[in-house]
N, C-alpha and C. Protein backbone atom coordinates (compact mmCIF):
# COMPACT_ATOMS: atom_id res chain seq x y z
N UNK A 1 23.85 9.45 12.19
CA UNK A 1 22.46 9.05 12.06
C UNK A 1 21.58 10.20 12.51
N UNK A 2 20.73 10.47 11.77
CA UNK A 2 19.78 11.46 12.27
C UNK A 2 18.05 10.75 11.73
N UNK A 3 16.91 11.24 12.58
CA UNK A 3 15.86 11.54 12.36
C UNK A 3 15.21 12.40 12.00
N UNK A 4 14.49 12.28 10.78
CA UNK A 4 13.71 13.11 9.72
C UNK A 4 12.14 12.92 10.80
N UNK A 5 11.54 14.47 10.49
CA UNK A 5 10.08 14.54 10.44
C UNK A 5 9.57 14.90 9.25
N UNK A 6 8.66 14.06 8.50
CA UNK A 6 8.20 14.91 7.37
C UNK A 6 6.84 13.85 7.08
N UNK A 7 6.07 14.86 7.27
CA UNK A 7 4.79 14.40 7.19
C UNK A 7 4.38 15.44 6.12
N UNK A 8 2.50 14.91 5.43
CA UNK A 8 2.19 15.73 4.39
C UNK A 8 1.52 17.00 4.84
N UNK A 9 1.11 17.19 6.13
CA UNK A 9 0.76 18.39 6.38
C UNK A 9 2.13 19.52 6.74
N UNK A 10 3.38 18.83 7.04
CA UNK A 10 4.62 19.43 7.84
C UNK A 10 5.53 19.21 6.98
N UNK A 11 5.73 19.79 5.81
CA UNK A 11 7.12 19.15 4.97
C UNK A 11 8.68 19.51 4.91
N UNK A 12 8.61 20.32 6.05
CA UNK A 12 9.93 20.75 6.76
C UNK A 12 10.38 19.30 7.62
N UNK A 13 11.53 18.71 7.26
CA UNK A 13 12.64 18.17 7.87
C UNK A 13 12.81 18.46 9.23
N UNK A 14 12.81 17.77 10.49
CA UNK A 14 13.55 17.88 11.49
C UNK A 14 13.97 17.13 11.85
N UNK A 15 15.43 17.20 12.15
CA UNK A 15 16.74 16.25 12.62
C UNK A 15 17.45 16.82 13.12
N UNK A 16 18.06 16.03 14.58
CA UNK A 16 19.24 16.01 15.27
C UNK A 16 20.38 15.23 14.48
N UNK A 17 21.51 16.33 14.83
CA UNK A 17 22.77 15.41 13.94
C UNK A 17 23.49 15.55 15.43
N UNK A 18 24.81 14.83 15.44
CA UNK A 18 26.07 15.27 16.33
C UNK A 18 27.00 15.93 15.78
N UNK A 19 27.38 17.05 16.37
CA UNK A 19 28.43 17.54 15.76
C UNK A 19 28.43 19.11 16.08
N UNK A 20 29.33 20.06 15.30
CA UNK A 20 29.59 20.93 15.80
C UNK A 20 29.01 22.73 15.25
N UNK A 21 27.93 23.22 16.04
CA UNK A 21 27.38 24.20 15.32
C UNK A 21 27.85 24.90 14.30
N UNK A 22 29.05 25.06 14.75
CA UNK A 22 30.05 26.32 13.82
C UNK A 22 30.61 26.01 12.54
N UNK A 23 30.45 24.79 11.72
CA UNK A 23 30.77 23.69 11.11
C UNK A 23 28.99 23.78 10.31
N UNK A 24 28.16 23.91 10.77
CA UNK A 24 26.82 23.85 9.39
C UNK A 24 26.94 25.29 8.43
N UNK A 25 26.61 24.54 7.51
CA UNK A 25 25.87 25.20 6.33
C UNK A 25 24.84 25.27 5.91
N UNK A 26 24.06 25.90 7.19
CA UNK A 26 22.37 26.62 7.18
C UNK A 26 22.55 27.77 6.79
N UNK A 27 21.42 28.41 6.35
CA UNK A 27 21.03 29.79 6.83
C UNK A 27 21.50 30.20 7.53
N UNK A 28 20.96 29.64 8.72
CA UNK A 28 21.42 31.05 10.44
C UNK A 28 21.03 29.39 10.98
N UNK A 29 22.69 29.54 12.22
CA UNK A 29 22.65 28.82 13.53
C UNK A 29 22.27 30.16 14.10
N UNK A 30 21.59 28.90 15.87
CA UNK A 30 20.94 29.72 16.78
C UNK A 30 22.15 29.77 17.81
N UNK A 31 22.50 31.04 18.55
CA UNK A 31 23.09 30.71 19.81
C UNK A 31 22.46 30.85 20.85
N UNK A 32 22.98 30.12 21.68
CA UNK A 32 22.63 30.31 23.07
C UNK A 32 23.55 31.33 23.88
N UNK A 33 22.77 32.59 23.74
CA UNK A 33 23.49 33.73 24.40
C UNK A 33 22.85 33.89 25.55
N UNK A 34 24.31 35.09 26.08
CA UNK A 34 23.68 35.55 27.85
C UNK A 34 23.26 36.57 27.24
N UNK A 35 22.73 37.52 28.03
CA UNK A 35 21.72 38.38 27.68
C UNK A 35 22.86 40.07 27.07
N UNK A 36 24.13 40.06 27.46
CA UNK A 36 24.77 40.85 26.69
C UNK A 36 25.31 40.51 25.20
N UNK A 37 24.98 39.24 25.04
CA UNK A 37 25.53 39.03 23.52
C UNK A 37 26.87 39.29 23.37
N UNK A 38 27.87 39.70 24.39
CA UNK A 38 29.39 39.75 24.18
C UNK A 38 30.21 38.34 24.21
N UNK A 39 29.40 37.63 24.02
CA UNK A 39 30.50 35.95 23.97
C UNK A 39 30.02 35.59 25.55
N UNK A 40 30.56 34.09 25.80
CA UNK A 40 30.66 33.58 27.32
C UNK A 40 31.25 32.23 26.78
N UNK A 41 30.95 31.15 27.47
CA UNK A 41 31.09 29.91 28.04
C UNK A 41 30.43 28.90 26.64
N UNK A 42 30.75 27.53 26.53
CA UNK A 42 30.03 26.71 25.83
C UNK A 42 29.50 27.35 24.43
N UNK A 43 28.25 26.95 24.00
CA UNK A 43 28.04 27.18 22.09
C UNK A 43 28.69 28.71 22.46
N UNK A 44 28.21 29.63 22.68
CA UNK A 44 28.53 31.01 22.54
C UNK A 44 29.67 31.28 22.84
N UNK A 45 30.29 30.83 23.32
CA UNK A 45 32.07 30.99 23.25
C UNK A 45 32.18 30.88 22.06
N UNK A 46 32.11 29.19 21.63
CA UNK A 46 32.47 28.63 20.35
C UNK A 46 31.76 29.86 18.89
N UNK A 47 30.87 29.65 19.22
CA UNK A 47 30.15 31.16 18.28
C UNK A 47 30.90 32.12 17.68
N UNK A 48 31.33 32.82 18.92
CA UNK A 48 32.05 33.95 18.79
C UNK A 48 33.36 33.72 18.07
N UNK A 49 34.13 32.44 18.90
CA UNK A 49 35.54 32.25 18.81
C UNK A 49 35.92 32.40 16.73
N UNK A 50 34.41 31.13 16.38
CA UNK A 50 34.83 30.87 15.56
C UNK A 50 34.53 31.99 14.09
N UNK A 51 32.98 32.60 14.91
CA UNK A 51 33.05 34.25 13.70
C UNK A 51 33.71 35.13 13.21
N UNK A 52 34.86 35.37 14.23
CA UNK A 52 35.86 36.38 14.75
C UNK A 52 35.56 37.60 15.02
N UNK A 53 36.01 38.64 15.29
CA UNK A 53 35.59 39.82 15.77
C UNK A 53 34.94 40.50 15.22
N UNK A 54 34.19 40.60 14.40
CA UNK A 54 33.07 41.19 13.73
C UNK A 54 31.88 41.42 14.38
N UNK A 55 31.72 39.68 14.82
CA UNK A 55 30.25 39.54 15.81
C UNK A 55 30.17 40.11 16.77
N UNK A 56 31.78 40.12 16.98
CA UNK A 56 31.38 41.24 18.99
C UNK A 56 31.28 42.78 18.68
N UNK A 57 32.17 43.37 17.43
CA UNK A 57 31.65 44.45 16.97
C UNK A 57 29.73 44.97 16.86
N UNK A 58 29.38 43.90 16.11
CA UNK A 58 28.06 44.15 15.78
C UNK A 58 27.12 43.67 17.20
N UNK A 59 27.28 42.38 18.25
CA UNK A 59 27.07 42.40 19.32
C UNK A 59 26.67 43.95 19.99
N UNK A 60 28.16 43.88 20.22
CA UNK A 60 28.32 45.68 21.13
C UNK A 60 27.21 46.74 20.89
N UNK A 61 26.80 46.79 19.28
CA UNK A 61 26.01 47.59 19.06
C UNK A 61 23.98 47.57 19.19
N UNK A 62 24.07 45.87 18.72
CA UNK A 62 22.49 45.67 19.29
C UNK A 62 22.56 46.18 21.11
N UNK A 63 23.12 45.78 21.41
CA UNK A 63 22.90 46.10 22.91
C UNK A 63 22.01 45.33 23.69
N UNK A 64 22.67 44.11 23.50
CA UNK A 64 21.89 42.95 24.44
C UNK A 64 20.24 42.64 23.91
N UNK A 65 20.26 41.54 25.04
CA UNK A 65 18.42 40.80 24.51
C UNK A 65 18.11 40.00 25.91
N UNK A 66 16.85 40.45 25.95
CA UNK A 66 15.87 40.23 27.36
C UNK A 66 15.81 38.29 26.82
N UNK A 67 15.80 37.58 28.01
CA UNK A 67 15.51 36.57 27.88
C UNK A 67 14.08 35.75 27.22
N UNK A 68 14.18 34.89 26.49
CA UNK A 68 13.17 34.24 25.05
C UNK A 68 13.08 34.81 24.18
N UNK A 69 13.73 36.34 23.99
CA UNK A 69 13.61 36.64 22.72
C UNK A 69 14.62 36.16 21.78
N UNK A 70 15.15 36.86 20.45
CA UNK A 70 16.08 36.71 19.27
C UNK A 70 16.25 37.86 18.88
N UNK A 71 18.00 38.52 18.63
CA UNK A 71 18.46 39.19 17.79
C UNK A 71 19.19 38.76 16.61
N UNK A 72 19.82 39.33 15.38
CA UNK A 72 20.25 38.84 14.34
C UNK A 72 21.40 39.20 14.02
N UNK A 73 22.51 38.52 14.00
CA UNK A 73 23.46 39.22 13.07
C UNK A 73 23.95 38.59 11.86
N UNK A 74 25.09 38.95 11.18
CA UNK A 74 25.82 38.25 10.48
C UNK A 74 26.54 37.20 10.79
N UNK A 75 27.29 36.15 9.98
CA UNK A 75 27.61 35.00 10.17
C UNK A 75 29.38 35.43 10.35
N UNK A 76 29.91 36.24 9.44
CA UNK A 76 31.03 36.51 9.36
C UNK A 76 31.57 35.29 9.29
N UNK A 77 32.39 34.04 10.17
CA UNK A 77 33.34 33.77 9.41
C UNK A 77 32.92 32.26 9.39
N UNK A 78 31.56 32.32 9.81
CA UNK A 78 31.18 30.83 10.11
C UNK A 78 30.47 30.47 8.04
N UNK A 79 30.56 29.16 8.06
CA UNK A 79 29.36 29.18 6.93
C UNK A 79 27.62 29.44 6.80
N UNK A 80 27.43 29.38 7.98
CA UNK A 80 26.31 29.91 7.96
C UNK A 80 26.62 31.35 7.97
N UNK A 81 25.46 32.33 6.90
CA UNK A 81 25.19 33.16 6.70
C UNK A 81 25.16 34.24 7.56
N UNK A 82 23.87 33.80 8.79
CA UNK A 82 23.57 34.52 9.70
C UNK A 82 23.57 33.91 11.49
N UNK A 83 23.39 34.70 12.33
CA UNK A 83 23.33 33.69 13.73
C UNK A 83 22.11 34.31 14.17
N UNK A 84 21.17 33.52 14.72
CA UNK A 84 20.19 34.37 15.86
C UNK A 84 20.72 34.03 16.89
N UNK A 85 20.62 34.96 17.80
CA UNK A 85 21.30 34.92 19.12
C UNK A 85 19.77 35.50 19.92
N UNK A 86 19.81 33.73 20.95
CA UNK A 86 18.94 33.89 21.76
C UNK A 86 18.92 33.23 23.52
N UNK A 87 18.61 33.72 24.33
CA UNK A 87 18.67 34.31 25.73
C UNK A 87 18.00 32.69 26.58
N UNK A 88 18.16 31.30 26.97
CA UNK A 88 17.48 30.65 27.51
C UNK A 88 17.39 31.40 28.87
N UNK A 89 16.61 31.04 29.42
CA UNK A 89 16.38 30.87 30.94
C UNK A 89 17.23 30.19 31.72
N UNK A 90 17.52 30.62 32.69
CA UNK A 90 18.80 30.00 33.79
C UNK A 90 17.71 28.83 34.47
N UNK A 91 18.05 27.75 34.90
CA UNK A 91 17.27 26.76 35.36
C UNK A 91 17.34 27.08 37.19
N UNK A 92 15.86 27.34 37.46
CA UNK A 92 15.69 27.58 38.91
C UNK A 92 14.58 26.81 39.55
N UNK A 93 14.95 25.20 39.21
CA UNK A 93 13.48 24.22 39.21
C UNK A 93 12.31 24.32 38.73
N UNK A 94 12.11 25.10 37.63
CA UNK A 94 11.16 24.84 36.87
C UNK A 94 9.56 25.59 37.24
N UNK A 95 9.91 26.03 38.55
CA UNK A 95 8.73 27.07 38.59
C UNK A 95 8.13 28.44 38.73
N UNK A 96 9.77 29.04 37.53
CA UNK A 96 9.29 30.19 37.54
C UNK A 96 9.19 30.61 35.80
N UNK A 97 9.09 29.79 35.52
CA UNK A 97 8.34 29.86 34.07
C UNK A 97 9.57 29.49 32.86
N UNK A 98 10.27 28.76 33.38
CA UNK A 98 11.31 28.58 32.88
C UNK A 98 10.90 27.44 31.32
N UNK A 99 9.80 26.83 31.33
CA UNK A 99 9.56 26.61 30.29
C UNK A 99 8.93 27.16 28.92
N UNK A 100 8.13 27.99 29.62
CA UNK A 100 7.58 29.43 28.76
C UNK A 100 8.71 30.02 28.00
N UNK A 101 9.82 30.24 29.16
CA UNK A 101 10.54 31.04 28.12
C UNK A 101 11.55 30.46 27.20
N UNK A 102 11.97 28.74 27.96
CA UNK A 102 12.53 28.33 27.09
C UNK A 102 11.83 27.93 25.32
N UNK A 103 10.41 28.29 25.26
CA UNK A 103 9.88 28.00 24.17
C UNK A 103 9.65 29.47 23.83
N UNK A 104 9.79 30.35 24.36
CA UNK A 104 10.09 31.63 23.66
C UNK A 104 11.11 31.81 22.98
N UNK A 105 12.30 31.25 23.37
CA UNK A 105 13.51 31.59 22.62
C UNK A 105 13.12 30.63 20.85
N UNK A 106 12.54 29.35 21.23
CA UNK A 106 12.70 28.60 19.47
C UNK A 106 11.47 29.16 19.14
N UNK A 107 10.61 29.47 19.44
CA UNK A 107 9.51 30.63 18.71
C UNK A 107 10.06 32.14 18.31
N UNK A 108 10.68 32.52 18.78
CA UNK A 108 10.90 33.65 18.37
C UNK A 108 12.54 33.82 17.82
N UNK A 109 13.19 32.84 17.94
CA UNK A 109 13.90 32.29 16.76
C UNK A 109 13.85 32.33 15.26
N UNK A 110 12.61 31.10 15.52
CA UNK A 110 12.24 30.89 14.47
C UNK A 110 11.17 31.91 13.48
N UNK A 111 10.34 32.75 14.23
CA UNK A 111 9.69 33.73 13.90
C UNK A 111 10.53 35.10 12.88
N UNK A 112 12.04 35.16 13.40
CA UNK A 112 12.94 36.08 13.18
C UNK A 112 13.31 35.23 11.70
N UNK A 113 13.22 33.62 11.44
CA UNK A 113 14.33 33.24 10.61
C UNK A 113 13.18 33.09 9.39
N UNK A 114 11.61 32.83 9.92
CA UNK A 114 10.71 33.42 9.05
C UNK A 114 10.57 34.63 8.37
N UNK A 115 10.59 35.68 8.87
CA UNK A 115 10.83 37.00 8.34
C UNK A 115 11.98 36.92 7.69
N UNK A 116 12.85 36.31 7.56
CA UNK A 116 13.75 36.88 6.44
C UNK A 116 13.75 35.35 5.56
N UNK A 117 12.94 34.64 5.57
CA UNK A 117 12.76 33.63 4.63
C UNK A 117 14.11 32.55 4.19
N UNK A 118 14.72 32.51 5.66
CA UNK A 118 15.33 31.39 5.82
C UNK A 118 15.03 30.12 5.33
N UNK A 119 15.83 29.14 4.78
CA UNK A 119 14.73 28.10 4.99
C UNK A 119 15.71 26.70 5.25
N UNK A 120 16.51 27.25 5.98
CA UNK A 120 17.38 26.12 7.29
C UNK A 120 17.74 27.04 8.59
N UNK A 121 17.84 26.45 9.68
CA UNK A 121 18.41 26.93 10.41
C UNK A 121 18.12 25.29 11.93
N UNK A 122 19.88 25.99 12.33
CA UNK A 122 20.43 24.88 12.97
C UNK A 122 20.29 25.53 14.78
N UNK A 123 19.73 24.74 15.68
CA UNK A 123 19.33 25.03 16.85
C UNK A 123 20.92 23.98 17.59
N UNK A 124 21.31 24.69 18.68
CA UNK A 124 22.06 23.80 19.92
C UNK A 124 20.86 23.51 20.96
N UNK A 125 20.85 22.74 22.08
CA UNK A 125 20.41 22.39 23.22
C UNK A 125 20.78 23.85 24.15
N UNK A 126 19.72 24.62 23.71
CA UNK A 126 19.37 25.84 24.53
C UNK A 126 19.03 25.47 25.57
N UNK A 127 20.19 26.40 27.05
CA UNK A 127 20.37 26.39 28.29
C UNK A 127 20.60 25.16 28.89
N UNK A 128 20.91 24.23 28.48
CA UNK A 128 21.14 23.19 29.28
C UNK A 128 22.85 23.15 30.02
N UNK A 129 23.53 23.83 29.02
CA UNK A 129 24.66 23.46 29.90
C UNK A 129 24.96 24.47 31.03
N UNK A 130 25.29 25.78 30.97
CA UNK A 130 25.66 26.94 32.23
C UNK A 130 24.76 26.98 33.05
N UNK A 131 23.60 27.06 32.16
CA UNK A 131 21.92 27.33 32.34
C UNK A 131 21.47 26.35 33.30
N UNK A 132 22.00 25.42 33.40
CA UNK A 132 21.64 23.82 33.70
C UNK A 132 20.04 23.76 34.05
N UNK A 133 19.06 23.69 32.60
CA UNK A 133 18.25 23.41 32.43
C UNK A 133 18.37 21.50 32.15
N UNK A 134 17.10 20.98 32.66
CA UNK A 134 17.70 19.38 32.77
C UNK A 134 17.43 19.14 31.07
N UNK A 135 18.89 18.68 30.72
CA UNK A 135 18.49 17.84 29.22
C UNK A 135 17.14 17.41 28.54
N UNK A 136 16.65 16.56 29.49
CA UNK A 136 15.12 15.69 28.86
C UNK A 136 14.09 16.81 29.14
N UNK A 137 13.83 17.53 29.90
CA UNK A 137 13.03 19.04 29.82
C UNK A 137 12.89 19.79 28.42
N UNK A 138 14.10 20.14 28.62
CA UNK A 138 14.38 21.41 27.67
C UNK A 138 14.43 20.89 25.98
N UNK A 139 14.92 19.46 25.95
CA UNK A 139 14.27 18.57 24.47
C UNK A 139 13.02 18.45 24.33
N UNK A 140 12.67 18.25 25.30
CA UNK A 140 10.72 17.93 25.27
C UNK A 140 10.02 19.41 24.84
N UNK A 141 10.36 20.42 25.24
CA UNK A 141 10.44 22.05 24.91
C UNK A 141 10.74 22.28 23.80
N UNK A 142 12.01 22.01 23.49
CA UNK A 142 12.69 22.49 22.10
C UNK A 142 11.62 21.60 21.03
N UNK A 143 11.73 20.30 20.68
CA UNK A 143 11.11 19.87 20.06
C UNK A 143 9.52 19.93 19.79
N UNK A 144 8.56 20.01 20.82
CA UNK A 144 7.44 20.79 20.64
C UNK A 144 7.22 22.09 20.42
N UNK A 145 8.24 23.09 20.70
CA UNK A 145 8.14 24.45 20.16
C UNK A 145 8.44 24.15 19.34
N UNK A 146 9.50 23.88 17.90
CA UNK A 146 9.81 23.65 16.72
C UNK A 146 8.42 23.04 15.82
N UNK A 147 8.16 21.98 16.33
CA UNK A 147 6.98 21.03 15.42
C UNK A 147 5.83 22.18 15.64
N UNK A 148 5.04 22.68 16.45
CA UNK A 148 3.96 23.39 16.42
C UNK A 148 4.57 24.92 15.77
N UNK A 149 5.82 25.53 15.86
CA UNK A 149 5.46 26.57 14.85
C UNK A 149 6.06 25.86 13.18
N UNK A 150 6.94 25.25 12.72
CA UNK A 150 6.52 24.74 11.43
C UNK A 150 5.72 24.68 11.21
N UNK A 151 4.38 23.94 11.58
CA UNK A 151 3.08 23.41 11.39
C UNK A 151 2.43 24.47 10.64
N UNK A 152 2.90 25.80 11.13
CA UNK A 152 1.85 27.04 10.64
C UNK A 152 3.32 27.59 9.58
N UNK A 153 4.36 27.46 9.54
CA UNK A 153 4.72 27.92 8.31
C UNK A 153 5.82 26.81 7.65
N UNK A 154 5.28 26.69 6.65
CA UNK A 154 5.72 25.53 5.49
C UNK A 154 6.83 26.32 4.66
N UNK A 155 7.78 27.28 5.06
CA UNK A 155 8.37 27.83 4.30
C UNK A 155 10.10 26.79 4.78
N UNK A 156 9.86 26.37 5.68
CA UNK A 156 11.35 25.85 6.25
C UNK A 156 11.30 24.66 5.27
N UNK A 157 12.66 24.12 5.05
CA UNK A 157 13.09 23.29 4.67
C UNK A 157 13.62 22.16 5.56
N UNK A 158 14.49 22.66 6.39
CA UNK A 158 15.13 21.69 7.08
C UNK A 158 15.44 22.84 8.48
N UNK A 159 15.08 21.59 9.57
CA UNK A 159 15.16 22.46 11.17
C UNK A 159 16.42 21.29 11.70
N UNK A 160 17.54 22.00 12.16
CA UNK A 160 18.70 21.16 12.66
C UNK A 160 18.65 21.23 14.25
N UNK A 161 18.76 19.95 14.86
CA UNK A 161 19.11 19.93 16.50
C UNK A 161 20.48 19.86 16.49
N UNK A 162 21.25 20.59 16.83
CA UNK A 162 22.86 20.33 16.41
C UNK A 162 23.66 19.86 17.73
N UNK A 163 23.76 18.68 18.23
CA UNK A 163 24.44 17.97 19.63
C UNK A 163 25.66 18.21 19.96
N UNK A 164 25.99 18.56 20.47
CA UNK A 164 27.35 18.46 20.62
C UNK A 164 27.90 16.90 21.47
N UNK A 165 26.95 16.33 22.50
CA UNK A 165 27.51 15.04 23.43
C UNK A 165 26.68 14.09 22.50
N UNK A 166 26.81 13.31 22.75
CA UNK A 166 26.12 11.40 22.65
C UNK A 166 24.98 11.51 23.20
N UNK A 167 25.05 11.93 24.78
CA UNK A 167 23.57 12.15 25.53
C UNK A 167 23.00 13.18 25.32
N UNK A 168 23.12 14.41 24.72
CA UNK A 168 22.11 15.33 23.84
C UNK A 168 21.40 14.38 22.98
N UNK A 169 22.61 14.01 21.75
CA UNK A 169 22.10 13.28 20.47
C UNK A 169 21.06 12.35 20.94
N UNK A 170 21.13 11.24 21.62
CA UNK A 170 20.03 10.29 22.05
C UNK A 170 18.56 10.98 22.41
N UNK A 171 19.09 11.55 23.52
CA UNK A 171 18.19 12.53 24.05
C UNK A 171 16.86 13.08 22.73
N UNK A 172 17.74 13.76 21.77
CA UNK A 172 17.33 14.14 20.99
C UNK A 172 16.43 13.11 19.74
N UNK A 173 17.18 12.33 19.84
CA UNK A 173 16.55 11.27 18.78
C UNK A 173 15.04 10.43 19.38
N UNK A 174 15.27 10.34 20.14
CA UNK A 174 14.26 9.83 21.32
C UNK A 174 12.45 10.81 21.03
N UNK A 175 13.22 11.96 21.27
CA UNK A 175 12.36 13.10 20.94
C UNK A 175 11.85 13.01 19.91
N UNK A 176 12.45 12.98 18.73
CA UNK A 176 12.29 13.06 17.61
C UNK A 176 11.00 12.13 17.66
N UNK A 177 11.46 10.60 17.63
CA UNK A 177 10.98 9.69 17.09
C UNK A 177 9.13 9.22 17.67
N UNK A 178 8.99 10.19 18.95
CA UNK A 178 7.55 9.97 19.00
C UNK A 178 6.67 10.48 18.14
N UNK A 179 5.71 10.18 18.27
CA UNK A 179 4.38 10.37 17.67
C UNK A 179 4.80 11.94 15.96
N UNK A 180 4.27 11.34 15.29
CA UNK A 180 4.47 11.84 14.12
C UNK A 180 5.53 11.78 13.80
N UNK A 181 6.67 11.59 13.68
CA UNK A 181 7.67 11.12 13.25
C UNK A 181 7.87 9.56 12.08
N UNK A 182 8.83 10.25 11.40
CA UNK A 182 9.25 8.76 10.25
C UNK A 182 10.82 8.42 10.16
């Protein structure tokens, strides 16, 4: 079960599904990388594991990414095309700007998947797990950074929340379903 946004000013799709990043057929999934981009723990393990060595080749060579931004590579062995690989914020109670930047990373995500005229791309629950940013935070984040930059570009088709638990997915649907939502 997932929730659609699609209103007539916003005609980009947004929905949370459950299931497993490495497994869509978007454009470009997002990872949740550490700031060397050489693989780690959780989605970005899985990322890597499942691209195969290509990505850490091409990794090695961007040479890392400062936290909220996005770099790009190839998809290599995933079906998605491409990955943006982007940097959450480590969770340190919330008052050192840890929400700023967690809406830097799906802005400038998505800014990157604009420029090359993407027109899917599948997001995980950035920083919540290593990061341990709190779940209901960082949805309330993710999902208002997503809806306010669509708003200004109508080129997306479909924006994926991709869950991996039950309590993401809810989490997520919850989100979804306020105000402007169908």
């Amino acid at each position: 079960m997932s929730r659609f946004l699609l209103t007539a000013d916003m005609p980009t799709a947004i929905r949370a599904i459950r299931g497993d990043i490495t497994t869509l057929a978007v454009d470009a999934v997002v990872n949740a990388a550490n700031s060397t981009l050489l693989g780690g723990g959780g989605v970005d393990g899985s990322i890597h594991y499942a691209a195969g060595p290509g990505l850490l080749e091409e990794c090695r060579r961007i040479g890392g990414c400062p936290t909220g931004e996005a770099r790009l590579t190839q998809g290599y062995r995933l079906p998605a095309r491409w990955i943006i690989h982007t940097v959450g914020p480590v969770w340190k109670g919330g008052t050192r700007g840890e929400s700023t930047l967690l809406a830097a990373c799906y802005e400038s995500s998505l800014q990157l998947a604009a420029e090359m005229h993407f027109r899917s791309v599948a997001f995980p629950a950035i920083s919540t797990g290593a990061y341990a940013y709190p779940l209901q935070s960082a949805t309330q984040v993710a999902v208002a950074s997503v809806r306010g930059f669509v708003a200004g570009h109508v080129d997306f088709e479909e924006i994926v929340f991709c869950c991996y638990s039950g309590e993401a997915f809810a989490t997520y649907e919850r989100a979804l379903s306020t105000e402007g939502a169908r």
